[in-house]
C-alpha atoms as a PDB file:
ATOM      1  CA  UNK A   1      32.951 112.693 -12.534  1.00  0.00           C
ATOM      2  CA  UNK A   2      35.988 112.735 -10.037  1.00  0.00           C
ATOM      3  CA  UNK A   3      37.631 116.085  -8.943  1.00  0.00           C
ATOM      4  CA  UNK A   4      40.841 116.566 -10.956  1.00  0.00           C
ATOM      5  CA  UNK A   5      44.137 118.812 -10.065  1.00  0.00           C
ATOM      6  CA  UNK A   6      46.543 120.668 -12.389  1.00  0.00           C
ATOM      7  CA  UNK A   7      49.910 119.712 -11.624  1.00  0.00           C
ATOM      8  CA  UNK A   8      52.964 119.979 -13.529  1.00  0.00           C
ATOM      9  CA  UNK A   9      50.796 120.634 -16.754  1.00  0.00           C
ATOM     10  CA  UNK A  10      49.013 117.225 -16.298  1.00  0.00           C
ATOM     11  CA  UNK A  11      45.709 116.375 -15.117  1.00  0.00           C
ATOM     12  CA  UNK A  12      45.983 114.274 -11.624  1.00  0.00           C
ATOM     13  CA  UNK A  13      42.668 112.181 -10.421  1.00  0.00           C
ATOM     14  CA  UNK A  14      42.022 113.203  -6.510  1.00  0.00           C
ATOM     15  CA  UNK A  15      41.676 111.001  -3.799  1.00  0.00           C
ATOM     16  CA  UNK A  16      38.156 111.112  -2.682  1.00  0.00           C
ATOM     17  CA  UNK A  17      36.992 110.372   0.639  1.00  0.00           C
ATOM     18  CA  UNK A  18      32.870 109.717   1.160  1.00  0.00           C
ATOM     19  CA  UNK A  19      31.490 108.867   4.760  1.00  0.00           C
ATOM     20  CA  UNK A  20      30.451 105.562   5.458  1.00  0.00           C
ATOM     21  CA  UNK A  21      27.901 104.054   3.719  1.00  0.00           C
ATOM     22  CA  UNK A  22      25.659 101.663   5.399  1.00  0.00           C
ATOM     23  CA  UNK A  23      25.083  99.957   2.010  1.00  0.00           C
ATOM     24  CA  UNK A  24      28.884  99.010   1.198  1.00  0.00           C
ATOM     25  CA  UNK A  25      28.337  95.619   3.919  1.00  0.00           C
ATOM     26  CA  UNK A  26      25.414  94.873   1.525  1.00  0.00           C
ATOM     27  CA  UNK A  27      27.590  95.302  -2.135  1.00  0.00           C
ATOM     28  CA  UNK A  28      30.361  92.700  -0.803  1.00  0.00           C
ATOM     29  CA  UNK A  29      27.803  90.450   0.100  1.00  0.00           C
ATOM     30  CA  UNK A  30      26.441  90.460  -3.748  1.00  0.00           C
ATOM     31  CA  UNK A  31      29.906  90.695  -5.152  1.00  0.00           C
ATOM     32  CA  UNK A  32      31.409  87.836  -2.883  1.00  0.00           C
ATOM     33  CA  UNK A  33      28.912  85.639  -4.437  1.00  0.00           C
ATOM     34  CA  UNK A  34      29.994  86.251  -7.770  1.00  0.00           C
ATOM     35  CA  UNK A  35      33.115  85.911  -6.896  1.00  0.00           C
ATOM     36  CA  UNK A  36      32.315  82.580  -5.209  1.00  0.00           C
ATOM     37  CA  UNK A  37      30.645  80.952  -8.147  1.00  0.00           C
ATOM     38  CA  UNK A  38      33.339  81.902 -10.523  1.00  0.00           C
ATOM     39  CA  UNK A  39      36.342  80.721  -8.562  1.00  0.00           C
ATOM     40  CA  UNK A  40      34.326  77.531  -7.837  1.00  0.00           C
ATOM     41  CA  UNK A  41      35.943  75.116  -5.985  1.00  0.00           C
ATOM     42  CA  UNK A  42      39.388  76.769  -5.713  1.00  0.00           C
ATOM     43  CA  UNK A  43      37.643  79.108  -3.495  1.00  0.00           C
ATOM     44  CA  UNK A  44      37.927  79.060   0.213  1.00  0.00           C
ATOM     45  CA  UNK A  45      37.220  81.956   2.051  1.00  0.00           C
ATOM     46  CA  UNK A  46      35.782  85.448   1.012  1.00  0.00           C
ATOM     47  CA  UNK A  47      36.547  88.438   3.737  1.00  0.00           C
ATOM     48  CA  UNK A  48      35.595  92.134   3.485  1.00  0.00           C
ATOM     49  CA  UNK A  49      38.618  93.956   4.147  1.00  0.00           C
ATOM     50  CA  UNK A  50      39.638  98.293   3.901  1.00  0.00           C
ATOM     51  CA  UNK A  51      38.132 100.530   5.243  1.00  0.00           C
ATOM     52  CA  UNK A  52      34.983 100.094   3.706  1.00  0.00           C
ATOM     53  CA  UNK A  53      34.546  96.932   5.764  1.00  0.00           C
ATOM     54  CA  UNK A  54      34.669  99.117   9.155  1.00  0.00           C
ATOM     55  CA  UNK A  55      31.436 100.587  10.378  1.00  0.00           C
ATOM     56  CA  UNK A  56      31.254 104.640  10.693  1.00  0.00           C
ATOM     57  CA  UNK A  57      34.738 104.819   9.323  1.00  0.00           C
ATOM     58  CA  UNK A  58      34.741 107.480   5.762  1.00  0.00           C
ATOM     59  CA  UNK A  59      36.589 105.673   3.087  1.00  0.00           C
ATOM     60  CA  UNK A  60      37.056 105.894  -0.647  1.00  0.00           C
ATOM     61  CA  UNK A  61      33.882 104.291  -2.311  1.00  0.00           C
ATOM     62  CA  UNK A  62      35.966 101.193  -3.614  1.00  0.00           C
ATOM     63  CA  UNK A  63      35.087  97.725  -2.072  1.00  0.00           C
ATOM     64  CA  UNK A  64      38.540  95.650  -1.271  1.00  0.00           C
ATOM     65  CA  UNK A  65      37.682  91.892  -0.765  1.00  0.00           C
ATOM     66  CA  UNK A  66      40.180  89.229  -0.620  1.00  0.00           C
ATOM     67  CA  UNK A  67      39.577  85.904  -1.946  1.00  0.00           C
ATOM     68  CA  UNK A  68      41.485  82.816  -0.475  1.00  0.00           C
ATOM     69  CA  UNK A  69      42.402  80.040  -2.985  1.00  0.00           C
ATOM     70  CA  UNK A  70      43.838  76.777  -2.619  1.00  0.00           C
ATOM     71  CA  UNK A  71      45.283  77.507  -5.707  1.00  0.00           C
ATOM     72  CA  UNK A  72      46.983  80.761  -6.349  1.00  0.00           C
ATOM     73  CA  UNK A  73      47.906  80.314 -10.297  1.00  0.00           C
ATOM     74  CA  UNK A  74      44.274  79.747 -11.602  1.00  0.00           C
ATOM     75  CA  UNK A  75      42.780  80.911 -14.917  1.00  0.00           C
ATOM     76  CA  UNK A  76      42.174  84.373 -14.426  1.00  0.00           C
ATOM     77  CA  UNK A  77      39.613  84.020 -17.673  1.00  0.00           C
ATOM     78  CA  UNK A  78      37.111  82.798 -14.509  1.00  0.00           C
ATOM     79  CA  UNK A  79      36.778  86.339 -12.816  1.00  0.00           C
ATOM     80  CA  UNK A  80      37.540  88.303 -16.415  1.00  0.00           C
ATOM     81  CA  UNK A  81      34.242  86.225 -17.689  1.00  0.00           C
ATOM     82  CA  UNK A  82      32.025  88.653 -14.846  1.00  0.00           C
ATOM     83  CA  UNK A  83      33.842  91.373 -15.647  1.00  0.00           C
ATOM     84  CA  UNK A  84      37.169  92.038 -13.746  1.00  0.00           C
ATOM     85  CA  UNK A  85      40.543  92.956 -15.182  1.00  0.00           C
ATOM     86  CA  UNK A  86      43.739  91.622 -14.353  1.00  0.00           C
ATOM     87  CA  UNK A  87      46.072  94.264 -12.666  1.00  0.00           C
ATOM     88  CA  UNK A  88      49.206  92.255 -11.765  1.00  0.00           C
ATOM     89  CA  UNK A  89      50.267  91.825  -7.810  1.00  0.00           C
ATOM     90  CA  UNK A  90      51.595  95.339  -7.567  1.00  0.00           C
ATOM     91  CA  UNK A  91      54.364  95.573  -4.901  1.00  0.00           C
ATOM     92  CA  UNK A  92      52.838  92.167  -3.246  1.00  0.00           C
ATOM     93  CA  UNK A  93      54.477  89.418  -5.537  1.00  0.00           C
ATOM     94  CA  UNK A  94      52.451  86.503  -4.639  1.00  0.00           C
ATOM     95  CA  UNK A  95      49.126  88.398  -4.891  1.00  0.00           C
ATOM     96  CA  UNK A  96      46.528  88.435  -7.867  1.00  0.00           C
ATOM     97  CA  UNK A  97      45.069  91.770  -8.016  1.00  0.00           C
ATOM     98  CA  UNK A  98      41.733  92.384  -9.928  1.00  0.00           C
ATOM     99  CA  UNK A  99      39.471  95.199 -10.321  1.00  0.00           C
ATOM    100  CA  UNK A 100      36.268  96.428 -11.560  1.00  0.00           C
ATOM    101  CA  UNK A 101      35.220 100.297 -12.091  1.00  0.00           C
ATOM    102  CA  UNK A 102      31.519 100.660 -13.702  1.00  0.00           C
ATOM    103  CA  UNK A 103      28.701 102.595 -12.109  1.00  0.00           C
ATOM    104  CA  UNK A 104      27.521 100.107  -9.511  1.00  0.00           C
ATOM    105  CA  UNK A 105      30.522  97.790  -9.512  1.00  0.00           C
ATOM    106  CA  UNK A 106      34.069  99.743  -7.962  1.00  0.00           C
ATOM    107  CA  UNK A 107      35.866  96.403  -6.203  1.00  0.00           C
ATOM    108  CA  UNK A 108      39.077  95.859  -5.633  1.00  0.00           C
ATOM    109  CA  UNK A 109      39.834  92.377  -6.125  1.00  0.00           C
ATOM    110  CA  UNK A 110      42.993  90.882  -3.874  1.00  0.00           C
ATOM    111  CA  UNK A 111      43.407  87.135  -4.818  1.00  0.00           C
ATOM    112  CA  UNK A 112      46.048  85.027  -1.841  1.00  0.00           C
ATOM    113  CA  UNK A 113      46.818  81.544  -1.325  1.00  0.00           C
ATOM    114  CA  UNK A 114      45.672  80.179   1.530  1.00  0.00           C
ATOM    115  CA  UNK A 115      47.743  80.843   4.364  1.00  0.00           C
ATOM    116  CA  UNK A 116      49.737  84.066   2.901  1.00  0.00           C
ATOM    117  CA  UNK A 117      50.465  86.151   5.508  1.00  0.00           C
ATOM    118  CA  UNK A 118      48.593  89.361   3.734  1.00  0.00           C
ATOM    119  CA  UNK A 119      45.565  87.826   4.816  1.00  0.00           C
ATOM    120  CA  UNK A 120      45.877  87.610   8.195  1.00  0.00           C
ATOM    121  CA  UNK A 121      47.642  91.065   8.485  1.00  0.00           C
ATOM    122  CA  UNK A 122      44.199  92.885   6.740  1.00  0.00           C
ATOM    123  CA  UNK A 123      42.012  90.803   9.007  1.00  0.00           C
ATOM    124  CA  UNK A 124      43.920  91.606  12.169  1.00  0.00           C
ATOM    125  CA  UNK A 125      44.005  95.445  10.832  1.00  0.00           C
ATOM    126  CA  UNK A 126      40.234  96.019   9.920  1.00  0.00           C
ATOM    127  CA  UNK A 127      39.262  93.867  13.533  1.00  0.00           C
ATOM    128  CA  UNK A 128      41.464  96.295  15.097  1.00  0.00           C
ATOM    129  CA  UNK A 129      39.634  99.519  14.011  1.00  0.00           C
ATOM    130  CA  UNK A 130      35.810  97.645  14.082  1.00  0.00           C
ATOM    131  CA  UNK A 131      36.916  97.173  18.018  1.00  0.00           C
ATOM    132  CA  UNK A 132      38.610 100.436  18.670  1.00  0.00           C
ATOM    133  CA  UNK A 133      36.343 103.749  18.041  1.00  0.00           C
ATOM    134  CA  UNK A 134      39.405 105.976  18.628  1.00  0.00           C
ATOM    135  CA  UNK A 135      41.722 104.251  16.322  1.00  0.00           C
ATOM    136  CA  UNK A 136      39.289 104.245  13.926  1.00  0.00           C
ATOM    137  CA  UNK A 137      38.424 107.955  14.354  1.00  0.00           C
ATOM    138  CA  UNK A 138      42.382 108.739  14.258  1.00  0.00           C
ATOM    139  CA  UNK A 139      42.743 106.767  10.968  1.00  0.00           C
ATOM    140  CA  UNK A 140      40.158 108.817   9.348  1.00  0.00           C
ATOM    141  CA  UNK A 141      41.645 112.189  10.147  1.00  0.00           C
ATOM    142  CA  UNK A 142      44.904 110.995   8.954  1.00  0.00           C
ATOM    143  CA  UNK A 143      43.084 110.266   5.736  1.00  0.00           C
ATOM    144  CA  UNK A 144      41.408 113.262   5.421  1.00  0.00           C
ATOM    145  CA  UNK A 145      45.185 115.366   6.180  1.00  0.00           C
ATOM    146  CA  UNK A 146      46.345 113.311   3.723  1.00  0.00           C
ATOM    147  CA  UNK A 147      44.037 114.462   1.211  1.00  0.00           C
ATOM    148  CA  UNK A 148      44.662 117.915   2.048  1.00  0.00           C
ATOM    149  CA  UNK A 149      47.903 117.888   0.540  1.00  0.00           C
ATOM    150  CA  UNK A 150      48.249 118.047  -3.007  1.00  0.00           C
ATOM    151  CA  UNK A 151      51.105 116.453  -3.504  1.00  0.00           C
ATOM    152  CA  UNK A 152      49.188 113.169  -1.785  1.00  0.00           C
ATOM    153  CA  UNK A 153      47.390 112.744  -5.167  1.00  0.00           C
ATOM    154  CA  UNK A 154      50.449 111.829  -7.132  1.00  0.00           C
ATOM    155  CA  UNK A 155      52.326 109.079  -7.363  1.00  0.00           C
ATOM    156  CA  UNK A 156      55.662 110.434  -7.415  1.00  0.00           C
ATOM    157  CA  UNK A 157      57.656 107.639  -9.077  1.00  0.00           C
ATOM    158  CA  UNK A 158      56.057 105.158  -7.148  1.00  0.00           C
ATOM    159  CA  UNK A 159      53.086 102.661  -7.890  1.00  0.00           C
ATOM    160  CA  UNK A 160      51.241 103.875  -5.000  1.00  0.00           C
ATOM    161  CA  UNK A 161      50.216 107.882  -4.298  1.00  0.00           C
ATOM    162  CA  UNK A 162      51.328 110.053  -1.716  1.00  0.00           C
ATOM    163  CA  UNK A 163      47.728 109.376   0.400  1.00  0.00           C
ATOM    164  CA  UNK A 164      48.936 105.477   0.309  1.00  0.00           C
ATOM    165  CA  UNK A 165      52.009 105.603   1.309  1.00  0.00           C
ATOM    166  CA  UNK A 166      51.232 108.259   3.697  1.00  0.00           C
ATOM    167  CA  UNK A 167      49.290 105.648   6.042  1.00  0.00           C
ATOM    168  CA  UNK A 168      51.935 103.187   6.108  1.00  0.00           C
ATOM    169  CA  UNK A 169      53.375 104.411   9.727  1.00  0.00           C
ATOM    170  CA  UNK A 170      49.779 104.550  11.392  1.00  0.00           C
ATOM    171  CA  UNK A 171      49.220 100.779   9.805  1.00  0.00           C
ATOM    172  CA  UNK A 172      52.572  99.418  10.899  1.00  0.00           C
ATOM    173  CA  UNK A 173      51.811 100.841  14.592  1.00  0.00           C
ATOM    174  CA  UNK A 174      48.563  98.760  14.663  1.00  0.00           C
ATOM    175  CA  UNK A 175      50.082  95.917  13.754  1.00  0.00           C
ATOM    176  CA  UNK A 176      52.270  96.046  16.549  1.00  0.00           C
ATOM    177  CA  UNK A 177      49.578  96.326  18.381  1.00  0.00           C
ATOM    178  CA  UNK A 178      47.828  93.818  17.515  1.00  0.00           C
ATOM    179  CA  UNK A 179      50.585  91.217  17.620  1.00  0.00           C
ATOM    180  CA  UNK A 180      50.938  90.460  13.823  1.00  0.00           C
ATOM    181  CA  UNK A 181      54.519  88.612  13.746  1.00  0.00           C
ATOM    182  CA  UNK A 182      54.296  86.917  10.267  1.00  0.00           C
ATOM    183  CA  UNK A 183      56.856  86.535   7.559  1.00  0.00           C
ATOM    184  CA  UNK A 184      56.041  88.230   4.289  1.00  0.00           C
ATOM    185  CA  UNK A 185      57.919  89.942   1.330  1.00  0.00           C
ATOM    186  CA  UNK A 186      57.331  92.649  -0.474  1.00  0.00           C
ATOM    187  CA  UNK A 187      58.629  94.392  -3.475  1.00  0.00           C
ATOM    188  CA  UNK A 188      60.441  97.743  -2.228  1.00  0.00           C
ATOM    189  CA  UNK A 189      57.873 100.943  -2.860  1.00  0.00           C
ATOM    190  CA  UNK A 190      57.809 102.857   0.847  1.00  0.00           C
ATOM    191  CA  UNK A 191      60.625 105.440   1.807  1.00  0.00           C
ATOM    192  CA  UNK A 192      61.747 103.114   4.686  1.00  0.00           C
ATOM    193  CA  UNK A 193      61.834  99.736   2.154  1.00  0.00           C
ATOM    194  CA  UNK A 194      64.259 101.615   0.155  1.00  0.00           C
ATOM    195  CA  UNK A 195      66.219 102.961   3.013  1.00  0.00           C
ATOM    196  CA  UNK A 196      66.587  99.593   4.129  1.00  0.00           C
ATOM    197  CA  UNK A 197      67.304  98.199   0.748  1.00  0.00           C
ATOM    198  CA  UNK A 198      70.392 100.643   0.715  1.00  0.00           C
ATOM    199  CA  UNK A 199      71.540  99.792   4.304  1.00  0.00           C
ATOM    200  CA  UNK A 200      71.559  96.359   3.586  1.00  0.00           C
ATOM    201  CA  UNK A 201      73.994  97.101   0.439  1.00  0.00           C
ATOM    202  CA  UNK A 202      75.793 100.092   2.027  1.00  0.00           C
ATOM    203  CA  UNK A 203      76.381  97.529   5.449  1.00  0.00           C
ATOM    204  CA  UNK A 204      77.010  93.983   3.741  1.00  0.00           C
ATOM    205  CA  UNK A 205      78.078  94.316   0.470  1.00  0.00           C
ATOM    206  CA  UNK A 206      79.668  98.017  -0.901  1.00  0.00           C
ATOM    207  CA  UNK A 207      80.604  99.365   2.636  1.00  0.00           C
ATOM    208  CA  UNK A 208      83.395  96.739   3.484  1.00  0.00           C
ATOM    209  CA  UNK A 209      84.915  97.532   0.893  1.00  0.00           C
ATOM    210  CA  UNK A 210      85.399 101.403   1.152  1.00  0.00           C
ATOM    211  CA  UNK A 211      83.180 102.313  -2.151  1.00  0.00           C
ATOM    212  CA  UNK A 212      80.316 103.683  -2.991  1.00  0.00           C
ATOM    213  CA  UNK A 213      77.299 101.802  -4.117  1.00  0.00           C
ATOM    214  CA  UNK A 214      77.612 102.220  -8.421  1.00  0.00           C
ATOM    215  CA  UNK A 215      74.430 100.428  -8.525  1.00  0.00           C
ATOM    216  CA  UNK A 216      71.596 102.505  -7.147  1.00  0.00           C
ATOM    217  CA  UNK A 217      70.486 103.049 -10.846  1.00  0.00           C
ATOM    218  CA  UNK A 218      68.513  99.507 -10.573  1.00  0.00           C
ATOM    219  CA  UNK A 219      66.235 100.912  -8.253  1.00  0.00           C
ATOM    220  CA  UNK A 220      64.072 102.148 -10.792  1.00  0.00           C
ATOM    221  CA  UNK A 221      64.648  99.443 -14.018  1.00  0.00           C
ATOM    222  CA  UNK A 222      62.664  96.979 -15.473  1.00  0.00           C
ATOM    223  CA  UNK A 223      65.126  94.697 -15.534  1.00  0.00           C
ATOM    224  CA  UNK A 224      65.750  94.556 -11.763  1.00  0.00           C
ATOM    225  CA  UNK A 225      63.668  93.895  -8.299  1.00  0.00           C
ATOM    226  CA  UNK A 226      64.346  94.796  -5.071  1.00  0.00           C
ATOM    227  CA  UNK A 227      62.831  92.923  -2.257  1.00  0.00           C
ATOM    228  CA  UNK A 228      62.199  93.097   1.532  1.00  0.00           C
ATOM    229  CA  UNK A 229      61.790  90.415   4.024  1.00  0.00           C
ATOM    230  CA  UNK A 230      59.582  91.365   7.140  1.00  0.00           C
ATOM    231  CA  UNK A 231      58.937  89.599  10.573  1.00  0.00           C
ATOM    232  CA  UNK A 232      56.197  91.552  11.692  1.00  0.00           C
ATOM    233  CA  UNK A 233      56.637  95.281  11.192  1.00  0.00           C
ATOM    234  CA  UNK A 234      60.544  94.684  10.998  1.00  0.00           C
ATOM    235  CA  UNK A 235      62.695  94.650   7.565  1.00  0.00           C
ATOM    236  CA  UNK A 236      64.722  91.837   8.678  1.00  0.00           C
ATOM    237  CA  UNK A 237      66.775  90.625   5.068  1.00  0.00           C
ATOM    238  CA  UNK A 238      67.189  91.944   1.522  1.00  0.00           C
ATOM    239  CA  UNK A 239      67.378  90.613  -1.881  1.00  0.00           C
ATOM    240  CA  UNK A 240      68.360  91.892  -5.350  1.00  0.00           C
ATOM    241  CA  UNK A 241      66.871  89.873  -8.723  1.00  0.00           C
ATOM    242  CA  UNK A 242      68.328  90.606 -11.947  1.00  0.00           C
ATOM    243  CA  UNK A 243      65.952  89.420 -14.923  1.00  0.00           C
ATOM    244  CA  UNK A 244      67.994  88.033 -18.266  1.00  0.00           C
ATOM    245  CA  UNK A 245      66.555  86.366 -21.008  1.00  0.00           C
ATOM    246  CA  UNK A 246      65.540  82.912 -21.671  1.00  0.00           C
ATOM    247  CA  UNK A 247      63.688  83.316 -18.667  1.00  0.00           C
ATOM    248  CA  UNK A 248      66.644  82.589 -16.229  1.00  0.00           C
ATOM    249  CA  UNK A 249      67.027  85.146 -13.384  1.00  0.00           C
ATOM    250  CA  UNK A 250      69.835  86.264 -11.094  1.00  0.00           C
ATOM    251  CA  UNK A 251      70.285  86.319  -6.954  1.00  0.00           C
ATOM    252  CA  UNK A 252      72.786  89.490  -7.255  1.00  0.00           C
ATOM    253  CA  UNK A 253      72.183  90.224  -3.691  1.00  0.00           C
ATOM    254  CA  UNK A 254      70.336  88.227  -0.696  1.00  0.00           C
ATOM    255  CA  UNK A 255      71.479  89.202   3.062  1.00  0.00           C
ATOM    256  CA  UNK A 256      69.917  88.971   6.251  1.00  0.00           C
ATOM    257  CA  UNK A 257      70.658  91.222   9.116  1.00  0.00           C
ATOM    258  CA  UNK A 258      73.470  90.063  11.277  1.00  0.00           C
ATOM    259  CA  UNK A 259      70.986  89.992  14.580  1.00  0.00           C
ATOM    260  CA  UNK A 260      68.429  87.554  12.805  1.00  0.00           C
ATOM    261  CA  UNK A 261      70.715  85.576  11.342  1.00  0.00           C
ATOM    262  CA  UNK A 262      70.878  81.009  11.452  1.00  0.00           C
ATOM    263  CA  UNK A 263      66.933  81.543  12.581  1.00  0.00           C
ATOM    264  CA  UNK A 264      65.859  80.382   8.606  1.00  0.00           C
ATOM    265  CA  UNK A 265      65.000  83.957   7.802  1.00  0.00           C
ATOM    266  CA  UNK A 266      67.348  83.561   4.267  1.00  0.00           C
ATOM    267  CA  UNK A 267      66.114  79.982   3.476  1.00  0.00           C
ATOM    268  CA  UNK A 268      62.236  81.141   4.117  1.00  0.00           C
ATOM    269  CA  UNK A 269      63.077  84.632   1.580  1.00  0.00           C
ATOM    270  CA  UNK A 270      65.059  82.922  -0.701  1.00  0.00           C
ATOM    271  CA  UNK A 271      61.717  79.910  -1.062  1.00  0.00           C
ATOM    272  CA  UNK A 272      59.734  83.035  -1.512  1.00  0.00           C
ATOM    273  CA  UNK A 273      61.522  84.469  -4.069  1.00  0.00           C
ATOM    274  CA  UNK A 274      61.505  81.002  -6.255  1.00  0.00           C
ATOM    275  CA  UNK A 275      57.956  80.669  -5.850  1.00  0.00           C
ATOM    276  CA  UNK A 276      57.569  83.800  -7.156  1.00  0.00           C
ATOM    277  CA  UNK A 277      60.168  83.620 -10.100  1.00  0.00           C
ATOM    278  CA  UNK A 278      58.613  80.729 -11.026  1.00  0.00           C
ATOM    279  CA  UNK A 279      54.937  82.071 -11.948  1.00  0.00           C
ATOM    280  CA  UNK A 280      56.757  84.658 -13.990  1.00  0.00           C
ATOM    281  CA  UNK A 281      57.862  82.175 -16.009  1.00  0.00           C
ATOM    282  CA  UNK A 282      61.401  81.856 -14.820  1.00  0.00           C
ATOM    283  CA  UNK A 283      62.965  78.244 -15.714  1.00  0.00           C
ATOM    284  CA  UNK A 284      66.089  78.762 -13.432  1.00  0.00           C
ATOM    285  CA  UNK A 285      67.827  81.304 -11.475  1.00  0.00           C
ATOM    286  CA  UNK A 286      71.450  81.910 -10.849  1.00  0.00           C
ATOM    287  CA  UNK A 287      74.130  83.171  -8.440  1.00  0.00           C
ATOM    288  CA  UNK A 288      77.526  83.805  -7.609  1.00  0.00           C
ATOM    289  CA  UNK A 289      77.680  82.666  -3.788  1.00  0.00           C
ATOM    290  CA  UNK A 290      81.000  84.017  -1.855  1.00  0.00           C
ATOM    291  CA  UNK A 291      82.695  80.748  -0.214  1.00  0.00           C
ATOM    292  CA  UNK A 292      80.807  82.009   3.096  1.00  0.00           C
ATOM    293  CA  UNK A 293      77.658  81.415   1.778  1.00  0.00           C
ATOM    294  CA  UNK A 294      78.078  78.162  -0.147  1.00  0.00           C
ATOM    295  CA  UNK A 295      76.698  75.954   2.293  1.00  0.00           C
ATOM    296  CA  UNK A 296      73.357  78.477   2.439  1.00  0.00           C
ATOM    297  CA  UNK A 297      72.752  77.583  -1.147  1.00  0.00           C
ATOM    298  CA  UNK A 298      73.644  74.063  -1.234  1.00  0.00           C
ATOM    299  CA  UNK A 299      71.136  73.521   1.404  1.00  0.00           C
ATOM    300  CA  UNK A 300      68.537  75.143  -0.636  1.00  0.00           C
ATOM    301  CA  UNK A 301      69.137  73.056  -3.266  1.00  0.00           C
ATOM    302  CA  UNK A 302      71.291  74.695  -5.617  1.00  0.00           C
ATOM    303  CA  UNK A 303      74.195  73.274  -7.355  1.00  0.00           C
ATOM    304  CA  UNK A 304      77.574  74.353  -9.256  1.00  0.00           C
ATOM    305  CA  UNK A 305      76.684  75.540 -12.556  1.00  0.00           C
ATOM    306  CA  UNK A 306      78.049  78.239 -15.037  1.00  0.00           C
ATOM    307  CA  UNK A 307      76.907  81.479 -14.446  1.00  0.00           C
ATOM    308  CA  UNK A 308      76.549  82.460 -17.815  1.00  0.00           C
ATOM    309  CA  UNK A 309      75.985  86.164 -17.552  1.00  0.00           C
ATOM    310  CA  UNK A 310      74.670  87.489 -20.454  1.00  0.00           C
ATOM    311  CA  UNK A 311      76.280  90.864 -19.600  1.00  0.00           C
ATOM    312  CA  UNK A 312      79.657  89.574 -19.403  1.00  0.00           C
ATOM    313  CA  UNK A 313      80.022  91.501 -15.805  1.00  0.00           C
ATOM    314  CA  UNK A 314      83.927  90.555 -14.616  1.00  0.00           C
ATOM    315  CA  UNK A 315      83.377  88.034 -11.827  1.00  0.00           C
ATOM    316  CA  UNK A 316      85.067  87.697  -8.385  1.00  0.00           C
ATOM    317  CA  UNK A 317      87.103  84.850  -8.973  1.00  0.00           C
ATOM    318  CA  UNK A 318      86.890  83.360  -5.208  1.00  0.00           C
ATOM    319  CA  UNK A 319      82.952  83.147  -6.025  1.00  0.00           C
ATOM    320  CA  UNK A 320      81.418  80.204  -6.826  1.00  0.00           C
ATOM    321  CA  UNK A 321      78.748  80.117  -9.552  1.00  0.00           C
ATOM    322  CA  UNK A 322      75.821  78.326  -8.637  1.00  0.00           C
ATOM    323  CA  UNK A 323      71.929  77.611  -9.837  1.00  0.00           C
ATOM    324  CA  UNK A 324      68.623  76.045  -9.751  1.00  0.00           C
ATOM    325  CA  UNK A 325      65.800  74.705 -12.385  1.00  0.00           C
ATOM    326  CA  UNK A 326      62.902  76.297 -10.693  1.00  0.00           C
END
């Protein structure tokens, strides 16, 4: 039975960290067969990733595997039927997360389309500390100050605990290292995702205009998602999604930062985005682009249409209303 902590009257499961285990090598091997024959042909590729995949390293007993797909929007029913639930992407949009906690099964499941960035970033990070010793070793004692701190074992308004979010710095410095230079987006949830969702706001959008940014409440609503673009290790462009019903959305912000801009970084988030919209079920999604930014949305296929906000927000009238079926 895990370890629990009293906190704030409520009972908090610890992080526990175990020392390698020879046998973990040996439990992806069995699981990535079952994982094989249920995906079937969609399958391509079955990797070993965390730190469970990274010989003499101590890790949380939980097996992470990634499996690549061709096709990302399968019938989940296929890994449900050998006994893994569905668990959403979590802060990675266009990722199908999956798990499985029993006595002799504890996998995490990470489903990607083949040739998402996320895969080659865990590859690159778990070849990094299989080929370094003293990385390796300085990862674990992060991970076991981590744990030392109580407050590391809740999740603090977040999806993720303090121990997770607590690595991000050490992860993002490897990947420097080890040359990772991929665009991928992610769903705001560190400190320095937020901080950079309210610089872009603050330096684009509310700060030109003397005023204070009356919107900061969406950062934690249903209703709203907040979204980073990175090249790399680098936040380099923003975005704001408002959901309204009859599954239309709404672009209310999208900016890249002035130094990366007319290199595609807004065409390649905005594509992103859609994709992503779209296997939530969104039919079409909306904005109201300044005159500035027209030809940006024109290009990406977007055309003048009502924006029809079901809110009844006053609009700028030198906007121009603009949308896409998705």
């Amino acid at each position: 039975m895990k370890k629990r902590i009293l906190i704030n009257m409520q009972k908090i499961d610890r992080v526990e960290i175990k020392p390698y285990d020879p046998n973990w090598p040996h439990i992806f091997e069995k699981e990535a067969e079952l994982i094989r024959q249920a995906l079937g042909g969609n399958c391509l590729a079955i990797h070993h990733i965390g730190s469970t995949s990274v010989p003499g390293l101590a890790a949380k007993p939980k097996i992470d595997i990634i499996a690549v797909v061709r096709n990302l929007f399968f019938d989940k029913s296929q890994l449900e039927a050998i006994g893994y639930k569905y668990r959403g992407g979590f802060n990675i949009p266009l990722r199908r997360s999956f798990t499985i906690r029993t006595a002799d099964r504890n996998i995490n499941l990470h489903v990607f389309e083949e040739n998402d960035p996320e895969i080659e970033l865990n590859i690159l990070f778990r070849d990094h500390l299989r080929k370094n010793p003293s990385a390796r070793d300085e990862y674990e004692l992060l991970k076991y100050k981590l744990i030392a701190e109580d407050s590391n074992h809740e999740k603090n308004d977040s999806i993720y605990r303090g121990y997770t979010l607590g690595k991000h710095d050490f992860i993002q410095s490897i990947l420097n290292q080890s040359g990772f230079n991929k665009h991928r987006f992610v769903l705001c949830t560190h400190a320095l995702e937020w901080a950079a969702a309210k610089h872009f706001r603050d330096t684009y959008f509310f700060g030109p205009h003397g005023i204070d940014d009356p919107y900061t409440w969406t950062f934690n609503h249903s209703e709203h998602a907040h979204l980073v673009l990175y090249q790399g290790t680098e936040i380099v462009a923003y975005a704001h999604i408002q959901f309204w019903p009859d599954q239309r959305a709404a672009i209310r912000i999208i900016a890249t930062d002035e130094n990366k801009r007319n290199q595609s970084f807004g065409s390649r988030f905005l594509t992103l985005i859609e994709k992503w919209l779209k296997s939530l079920g969104v039919k079409s999604i909306h904005a109201e682009s300044r005159q500035s930014s027209l030809r940006f949305y024109l290009k990406n296929g977007y055309t003048e249409v009502p924006f029809n906000d079901p809110e009844n927000h006053e609009s700028d009238p030198n906007d121009v209303p603009v949308g896409k079926l998705l």
